[in-house]
N, C-alpha and C. Protein backbone atom coordinates (compact mmCIF):
# COMPACT_ATOMS: atom_id res chain seq x y z
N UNK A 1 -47.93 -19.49 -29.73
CA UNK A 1 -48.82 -18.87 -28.76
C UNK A 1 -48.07 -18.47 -27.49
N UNK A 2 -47.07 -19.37 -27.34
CA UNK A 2 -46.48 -19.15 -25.79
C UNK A 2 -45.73 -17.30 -26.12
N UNK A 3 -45.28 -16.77 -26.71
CA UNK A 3 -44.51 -15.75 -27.11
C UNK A 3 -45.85 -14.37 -27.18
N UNK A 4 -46.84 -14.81 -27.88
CA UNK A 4 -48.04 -13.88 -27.63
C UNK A 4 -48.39 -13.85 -25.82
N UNK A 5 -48.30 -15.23 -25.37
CA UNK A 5 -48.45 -15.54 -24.05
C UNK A 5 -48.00 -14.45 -22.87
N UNK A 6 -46.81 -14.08 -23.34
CA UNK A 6 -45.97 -13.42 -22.59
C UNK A 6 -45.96 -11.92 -22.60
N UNK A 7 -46.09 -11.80 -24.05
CA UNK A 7 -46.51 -10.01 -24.42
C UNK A 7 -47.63 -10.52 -23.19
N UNK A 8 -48.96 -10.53 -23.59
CA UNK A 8 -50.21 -10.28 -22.25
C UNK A 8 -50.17 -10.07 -21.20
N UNK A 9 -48.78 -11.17 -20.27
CA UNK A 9 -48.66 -10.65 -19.24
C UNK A 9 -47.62 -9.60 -18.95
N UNK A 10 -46.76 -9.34 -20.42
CA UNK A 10 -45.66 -8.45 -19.60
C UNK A 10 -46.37 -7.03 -20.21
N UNK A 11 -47.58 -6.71 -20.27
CA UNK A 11 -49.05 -5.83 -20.39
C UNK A 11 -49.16 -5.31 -18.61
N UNK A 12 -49.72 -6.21 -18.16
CA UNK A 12 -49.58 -6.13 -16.63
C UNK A 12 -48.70 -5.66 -15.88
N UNK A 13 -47.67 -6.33 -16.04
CA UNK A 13 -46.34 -5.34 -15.06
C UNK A 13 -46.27 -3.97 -15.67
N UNK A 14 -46.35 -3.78 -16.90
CA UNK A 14 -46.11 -2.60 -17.20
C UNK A 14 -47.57 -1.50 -17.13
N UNK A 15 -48.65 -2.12 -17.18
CA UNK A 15 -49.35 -1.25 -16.53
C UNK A 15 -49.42 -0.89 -14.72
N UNK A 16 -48.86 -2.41 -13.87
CA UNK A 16 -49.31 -1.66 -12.36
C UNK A 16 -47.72 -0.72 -12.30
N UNK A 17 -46.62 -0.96 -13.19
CA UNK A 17 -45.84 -0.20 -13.12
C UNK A 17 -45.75 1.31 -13.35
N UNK A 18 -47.08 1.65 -14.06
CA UNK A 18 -47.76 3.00 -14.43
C UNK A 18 -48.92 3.17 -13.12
N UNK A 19 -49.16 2.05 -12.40
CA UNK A 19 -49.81 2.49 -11.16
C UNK A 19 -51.42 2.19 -11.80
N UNK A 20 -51.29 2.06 -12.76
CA UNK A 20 -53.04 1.76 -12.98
C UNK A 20 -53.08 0.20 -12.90
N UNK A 21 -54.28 0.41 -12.17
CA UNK A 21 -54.69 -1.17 -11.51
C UNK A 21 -56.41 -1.62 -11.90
N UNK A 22 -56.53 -2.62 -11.85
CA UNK A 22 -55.61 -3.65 -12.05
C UNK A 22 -55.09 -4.32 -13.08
N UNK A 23 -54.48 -3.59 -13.89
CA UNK A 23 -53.96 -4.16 -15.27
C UNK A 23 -55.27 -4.10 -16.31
N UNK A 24 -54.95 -4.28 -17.36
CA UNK A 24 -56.10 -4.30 -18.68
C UNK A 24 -57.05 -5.40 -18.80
N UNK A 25 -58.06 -4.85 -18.23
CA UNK A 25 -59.19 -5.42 -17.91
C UNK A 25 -59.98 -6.61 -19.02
N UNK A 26 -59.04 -5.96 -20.19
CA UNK A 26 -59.76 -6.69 -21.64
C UNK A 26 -59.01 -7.92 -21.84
N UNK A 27 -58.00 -8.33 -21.19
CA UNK A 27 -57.07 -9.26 -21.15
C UNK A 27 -57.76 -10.40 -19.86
N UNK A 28 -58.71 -9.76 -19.53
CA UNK A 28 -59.11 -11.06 -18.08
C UNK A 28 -60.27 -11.54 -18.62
N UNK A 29 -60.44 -12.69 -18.17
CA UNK A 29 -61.12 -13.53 -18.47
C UNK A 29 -62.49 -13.17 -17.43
N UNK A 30 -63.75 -13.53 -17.53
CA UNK A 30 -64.62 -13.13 -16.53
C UNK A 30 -64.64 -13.86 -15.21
N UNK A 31 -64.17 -15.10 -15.54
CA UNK A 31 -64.07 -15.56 -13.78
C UNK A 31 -62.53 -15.98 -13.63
N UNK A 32 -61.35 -15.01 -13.73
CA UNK A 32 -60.13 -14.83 -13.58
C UNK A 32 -59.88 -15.00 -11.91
N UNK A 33 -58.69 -15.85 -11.54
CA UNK A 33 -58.96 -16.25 -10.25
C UNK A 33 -57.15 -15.40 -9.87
N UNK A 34 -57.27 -15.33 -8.75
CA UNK A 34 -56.03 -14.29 -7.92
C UNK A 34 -55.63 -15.54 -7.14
N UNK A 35 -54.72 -15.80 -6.87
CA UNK A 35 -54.10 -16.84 -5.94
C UNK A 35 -53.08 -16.89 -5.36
N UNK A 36 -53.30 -16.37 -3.78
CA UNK A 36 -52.41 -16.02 -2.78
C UNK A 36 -52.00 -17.94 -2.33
N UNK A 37 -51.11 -17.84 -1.96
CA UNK A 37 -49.99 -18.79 -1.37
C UNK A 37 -51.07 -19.12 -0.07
N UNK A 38 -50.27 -20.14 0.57
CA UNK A 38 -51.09 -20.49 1.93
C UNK A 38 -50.40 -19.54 3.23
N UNK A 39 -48.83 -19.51 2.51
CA UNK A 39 -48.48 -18.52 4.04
C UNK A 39 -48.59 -16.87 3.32
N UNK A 40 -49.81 -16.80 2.33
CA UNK A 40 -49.87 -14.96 2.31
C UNK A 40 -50.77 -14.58 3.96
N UNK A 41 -50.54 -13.36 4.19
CA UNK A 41 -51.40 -12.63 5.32
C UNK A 41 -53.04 -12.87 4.71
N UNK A 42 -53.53 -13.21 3.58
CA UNK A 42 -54.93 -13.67 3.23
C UNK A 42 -54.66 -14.74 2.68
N UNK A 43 -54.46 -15.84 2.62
CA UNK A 43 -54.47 -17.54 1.44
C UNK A 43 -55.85 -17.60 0.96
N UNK A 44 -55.38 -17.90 -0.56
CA UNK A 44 -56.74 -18.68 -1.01
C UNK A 44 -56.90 -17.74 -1.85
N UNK A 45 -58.20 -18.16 -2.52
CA UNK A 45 -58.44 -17.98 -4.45
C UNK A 45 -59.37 -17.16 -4.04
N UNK A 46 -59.16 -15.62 -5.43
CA UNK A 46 -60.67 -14.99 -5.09
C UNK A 46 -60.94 -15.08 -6.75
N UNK A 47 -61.84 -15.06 -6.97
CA UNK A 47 -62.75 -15.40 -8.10
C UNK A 47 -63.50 -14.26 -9.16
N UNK A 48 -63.12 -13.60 -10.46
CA UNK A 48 -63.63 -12.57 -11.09
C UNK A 48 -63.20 -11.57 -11.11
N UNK A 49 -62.55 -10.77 -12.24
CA UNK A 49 -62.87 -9.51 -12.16
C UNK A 49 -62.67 -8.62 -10.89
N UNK A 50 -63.98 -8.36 -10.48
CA UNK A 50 -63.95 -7.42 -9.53
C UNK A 50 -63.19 -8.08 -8.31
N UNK A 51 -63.09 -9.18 -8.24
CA UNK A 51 -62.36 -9.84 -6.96
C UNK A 51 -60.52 -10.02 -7.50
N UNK A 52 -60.44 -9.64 -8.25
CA UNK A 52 -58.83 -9.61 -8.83
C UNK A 52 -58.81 -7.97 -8.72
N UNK A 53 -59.52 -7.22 -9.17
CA UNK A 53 -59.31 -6.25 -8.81
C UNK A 53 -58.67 -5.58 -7.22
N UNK A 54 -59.79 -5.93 -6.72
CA UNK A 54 -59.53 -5.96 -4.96
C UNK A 54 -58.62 -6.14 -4.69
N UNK A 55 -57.88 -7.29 -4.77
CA UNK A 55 -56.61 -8.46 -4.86
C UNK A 55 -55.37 -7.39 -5.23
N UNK A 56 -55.13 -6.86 -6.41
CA UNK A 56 -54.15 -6.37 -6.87
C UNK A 56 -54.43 -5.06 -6.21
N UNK A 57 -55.12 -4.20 -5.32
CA UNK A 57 -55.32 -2.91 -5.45
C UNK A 57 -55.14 -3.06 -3.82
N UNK A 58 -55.05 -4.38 -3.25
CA UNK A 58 -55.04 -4.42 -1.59
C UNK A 58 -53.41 -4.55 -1.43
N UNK A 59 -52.91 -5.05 -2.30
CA UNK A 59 -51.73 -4.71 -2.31
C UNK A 59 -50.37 -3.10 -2.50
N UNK A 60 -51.76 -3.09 -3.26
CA UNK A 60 -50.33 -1.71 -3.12
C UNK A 60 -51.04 -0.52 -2.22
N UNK A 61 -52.58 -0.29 -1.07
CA UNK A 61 -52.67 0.19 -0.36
C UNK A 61 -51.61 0.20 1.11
N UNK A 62 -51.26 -1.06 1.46
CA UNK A 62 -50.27 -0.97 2.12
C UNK A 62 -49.00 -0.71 2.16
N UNK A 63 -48.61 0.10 1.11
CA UNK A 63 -47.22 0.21 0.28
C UNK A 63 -47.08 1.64 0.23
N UNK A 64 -46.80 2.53 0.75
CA UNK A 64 -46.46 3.72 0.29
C UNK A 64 -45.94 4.09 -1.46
N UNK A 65 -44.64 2.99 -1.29
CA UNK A 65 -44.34 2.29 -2.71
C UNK A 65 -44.16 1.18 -2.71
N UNK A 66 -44.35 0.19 -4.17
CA UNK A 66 -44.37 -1.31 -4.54
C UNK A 66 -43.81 -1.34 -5.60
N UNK A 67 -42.77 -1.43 -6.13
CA UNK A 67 -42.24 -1.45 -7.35
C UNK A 67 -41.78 -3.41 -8.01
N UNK A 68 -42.28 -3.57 -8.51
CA UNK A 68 -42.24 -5.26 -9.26
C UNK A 68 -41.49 -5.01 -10.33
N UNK A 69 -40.36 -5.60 -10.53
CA UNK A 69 -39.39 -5.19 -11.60
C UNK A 69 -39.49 -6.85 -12.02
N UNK A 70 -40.16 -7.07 -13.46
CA UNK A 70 -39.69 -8.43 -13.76
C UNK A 70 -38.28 -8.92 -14.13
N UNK A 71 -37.75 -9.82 -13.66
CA UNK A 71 -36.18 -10.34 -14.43
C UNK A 71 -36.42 -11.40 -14.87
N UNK A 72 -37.48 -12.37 -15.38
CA UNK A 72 -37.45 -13.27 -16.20
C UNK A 72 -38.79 -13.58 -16.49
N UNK A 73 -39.29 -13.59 -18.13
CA UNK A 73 -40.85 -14.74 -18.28
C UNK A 73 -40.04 -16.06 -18.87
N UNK A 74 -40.77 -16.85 -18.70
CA UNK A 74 -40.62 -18.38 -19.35
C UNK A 74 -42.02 -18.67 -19.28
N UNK A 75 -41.85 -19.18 -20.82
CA UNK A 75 -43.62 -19.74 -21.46
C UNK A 75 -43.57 -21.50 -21.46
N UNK A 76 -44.51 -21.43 -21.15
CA UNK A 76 -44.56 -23.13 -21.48
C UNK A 76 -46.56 -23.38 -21.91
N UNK A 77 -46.32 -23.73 -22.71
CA UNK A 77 -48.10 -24.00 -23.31
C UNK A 77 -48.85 -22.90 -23.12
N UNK A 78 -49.75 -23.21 -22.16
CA UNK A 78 -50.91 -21.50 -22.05
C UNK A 78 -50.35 -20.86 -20.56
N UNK A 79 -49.03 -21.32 -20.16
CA UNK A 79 -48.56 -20.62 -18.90
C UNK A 79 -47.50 -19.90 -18.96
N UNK A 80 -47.36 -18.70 -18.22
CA UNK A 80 -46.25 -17.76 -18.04
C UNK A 80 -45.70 -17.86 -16.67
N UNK A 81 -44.50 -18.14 -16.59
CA UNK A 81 -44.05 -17.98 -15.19
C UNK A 81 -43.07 -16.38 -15.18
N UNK A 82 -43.40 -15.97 -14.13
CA UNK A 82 -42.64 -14.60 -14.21
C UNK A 82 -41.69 -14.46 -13.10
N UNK A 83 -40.16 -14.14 -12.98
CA UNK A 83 -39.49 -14.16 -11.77
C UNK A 83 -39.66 -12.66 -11.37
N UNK A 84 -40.27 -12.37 -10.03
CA UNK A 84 -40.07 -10.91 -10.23
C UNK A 84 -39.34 -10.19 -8.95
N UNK A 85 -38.28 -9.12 -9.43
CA UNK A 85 -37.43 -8.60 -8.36
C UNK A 85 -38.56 -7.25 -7.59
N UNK A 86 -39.18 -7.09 -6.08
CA UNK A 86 -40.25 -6.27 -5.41
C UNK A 86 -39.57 -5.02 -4.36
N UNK A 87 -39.34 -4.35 -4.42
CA UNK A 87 -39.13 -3.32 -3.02
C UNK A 87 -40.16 -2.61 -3.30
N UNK A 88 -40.17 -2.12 -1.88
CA UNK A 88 -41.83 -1.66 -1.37
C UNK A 88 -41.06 -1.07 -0.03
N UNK A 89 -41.71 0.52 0.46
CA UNK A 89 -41.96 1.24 1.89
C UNK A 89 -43.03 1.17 2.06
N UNK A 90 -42.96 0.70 3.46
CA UNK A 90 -44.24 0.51 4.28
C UNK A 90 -44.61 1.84 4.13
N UNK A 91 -45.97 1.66 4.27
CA UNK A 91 -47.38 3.13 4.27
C UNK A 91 -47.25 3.64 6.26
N UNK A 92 -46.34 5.03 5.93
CA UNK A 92 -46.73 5.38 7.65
C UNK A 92 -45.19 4.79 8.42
N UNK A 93 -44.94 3.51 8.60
CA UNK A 93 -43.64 2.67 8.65
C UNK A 93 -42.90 3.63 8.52
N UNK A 94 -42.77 3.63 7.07
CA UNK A 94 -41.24 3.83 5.90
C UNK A 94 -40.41 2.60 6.02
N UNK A 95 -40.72 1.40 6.53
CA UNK A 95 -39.99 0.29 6.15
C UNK A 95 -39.94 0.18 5.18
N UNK A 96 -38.47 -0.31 4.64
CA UNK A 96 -38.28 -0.97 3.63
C UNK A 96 -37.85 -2.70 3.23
N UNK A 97 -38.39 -2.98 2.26
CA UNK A 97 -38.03 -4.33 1.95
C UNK A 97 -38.03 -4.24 0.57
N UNK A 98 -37.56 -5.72 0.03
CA UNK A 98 -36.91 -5.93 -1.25
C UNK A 98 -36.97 -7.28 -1.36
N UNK A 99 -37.15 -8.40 -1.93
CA UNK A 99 -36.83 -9.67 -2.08
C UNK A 99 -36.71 -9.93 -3.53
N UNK A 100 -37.66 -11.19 -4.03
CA UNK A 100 -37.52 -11.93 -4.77
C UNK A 100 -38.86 -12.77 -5.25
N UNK A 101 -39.70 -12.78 -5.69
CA UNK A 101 -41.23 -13.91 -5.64
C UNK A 101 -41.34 -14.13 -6.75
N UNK A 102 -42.34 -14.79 -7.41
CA UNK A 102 -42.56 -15.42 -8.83
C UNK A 102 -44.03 -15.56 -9.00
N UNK A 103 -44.43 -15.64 -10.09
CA UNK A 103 -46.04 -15.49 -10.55
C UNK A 103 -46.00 -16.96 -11.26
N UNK A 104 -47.14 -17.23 -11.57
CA UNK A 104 -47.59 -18.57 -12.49
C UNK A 104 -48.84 -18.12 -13.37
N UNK A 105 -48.77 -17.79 -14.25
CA UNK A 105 -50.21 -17.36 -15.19
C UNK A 105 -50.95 -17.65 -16.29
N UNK A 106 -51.79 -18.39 -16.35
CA UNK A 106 -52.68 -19.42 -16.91
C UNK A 106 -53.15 -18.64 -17.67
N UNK A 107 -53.30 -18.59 -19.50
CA UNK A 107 -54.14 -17.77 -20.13
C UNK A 107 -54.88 -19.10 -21.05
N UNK A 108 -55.95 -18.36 -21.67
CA UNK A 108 -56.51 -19.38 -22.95
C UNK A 108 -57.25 -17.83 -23.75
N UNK A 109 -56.80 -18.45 -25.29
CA UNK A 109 -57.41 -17.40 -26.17
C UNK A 109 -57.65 -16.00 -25.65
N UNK A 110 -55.75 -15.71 -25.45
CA UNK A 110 -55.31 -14.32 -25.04
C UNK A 110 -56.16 -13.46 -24.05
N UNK A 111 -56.56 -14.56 -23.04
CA UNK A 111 -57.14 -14.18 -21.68
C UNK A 111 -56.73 -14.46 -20.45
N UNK A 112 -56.21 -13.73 -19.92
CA UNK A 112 -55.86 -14.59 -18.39
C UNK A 112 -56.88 -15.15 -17.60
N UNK A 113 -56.42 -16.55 -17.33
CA UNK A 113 -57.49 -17.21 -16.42
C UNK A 113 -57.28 -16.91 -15.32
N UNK A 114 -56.47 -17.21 -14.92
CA UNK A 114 -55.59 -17.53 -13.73
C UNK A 114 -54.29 -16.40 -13.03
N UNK A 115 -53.59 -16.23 -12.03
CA UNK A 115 -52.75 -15.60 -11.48
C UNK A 115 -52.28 -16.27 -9.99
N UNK A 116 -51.53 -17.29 -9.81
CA UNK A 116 -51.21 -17.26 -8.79
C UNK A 116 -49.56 -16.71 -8.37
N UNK A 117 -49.17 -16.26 -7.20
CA UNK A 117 -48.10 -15.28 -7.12
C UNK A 117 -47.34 -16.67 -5.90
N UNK A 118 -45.94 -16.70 -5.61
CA UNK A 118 -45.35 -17.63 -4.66
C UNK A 118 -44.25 -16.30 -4.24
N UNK A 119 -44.04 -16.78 -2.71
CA UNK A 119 -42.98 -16.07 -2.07
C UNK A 119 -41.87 -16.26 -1.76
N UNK A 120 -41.64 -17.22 -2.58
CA UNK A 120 -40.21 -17.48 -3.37
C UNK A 120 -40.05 -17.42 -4.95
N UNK A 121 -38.44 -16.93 -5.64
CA UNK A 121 -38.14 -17.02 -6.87
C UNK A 121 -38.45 -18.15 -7.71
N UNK A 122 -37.71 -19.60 -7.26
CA UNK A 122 -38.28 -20.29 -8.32
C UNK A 122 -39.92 -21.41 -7.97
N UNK A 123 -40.50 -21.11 -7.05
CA UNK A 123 -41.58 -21.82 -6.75
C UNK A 123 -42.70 -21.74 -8.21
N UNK A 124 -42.65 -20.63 -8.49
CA UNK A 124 -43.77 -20.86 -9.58
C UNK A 124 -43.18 -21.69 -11.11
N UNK A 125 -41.91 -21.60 -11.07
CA UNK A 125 -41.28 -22.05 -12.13
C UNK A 125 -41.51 -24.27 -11.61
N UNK A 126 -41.19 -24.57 -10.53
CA UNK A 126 -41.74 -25.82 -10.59
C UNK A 126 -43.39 -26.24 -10.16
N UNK A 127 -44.06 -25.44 -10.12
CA UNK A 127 -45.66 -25.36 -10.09
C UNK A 127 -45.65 -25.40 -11.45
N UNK A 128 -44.70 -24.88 -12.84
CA UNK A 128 -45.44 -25.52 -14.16
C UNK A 128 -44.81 -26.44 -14.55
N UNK A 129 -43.67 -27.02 -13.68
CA UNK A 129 -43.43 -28.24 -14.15
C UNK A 129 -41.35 -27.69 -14.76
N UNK A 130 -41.36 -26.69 -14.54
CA UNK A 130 -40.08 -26.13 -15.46
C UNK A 130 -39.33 -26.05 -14.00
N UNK A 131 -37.55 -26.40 -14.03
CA UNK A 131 -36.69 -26.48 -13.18
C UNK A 131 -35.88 -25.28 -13.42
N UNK A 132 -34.77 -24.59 -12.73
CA UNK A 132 -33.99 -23.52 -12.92
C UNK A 132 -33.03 -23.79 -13.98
């Protein structure tokens, strides 16, 4: 399952990488939760569907561009951790930035439950318990 696990979410990058948001809707679960970090500019869980929607689509309004290039999944049971390399120009700005962050993603019976994102590389990798 963990290997099906991973196709699902690497579904996602490659759809917001086509710019359609928020990813394949048939893959979420109905009360699919978004989960910003405590130091995001919003912290905290939004709940459903239409509130993951929001979530993923408030992000790339402030972005002129957002490009999420994954460089690593690792599966472990019904979780995907994803390392992902981000540059993004500010909207209006033209700043640019580039780092490094990581996802954690909870599925059951090829649904995503869950999505929480960290603003560091390996933070989501010890949120499932897995070391570098």
């Amino acid at each position: 399952m963990s290997q099906e696990n991973v196709k699902i979410v690497r579904r996602f990058y490659d759809a917001w990488a086509r710019e359609e948001f928020p990813g394949p809707r048939e893959l979420m679960d109905a009360e699919i939760e978004y989960v910003n970090p405590p130091t995001a500019v919003e912290p905290g869980v939004r709940r459903g569907r239409e509130a993951f929607s929001e979530a993923v689509e408030l992000i790339y309004e402030g972005w002129e561009t957002w490009k999420a290039e994954p460089e690593r999944f690792s599966a472990t049971g019904d979780q995907v951790v994803v390392v992902v390399r981000y540059r993004a120009v500010g909207r209006g700005s033209g700043v640019e930035i580039e780092g490094r962050e990581s996802a954690l993603w909870t599925l059951r019976d090829g649904k995503v439950l869950r999505y929480a994102w960290f603003s560091g590389p390996t933070e989501a990798l010890e949120a499932a318990g897995l070391s570098e």
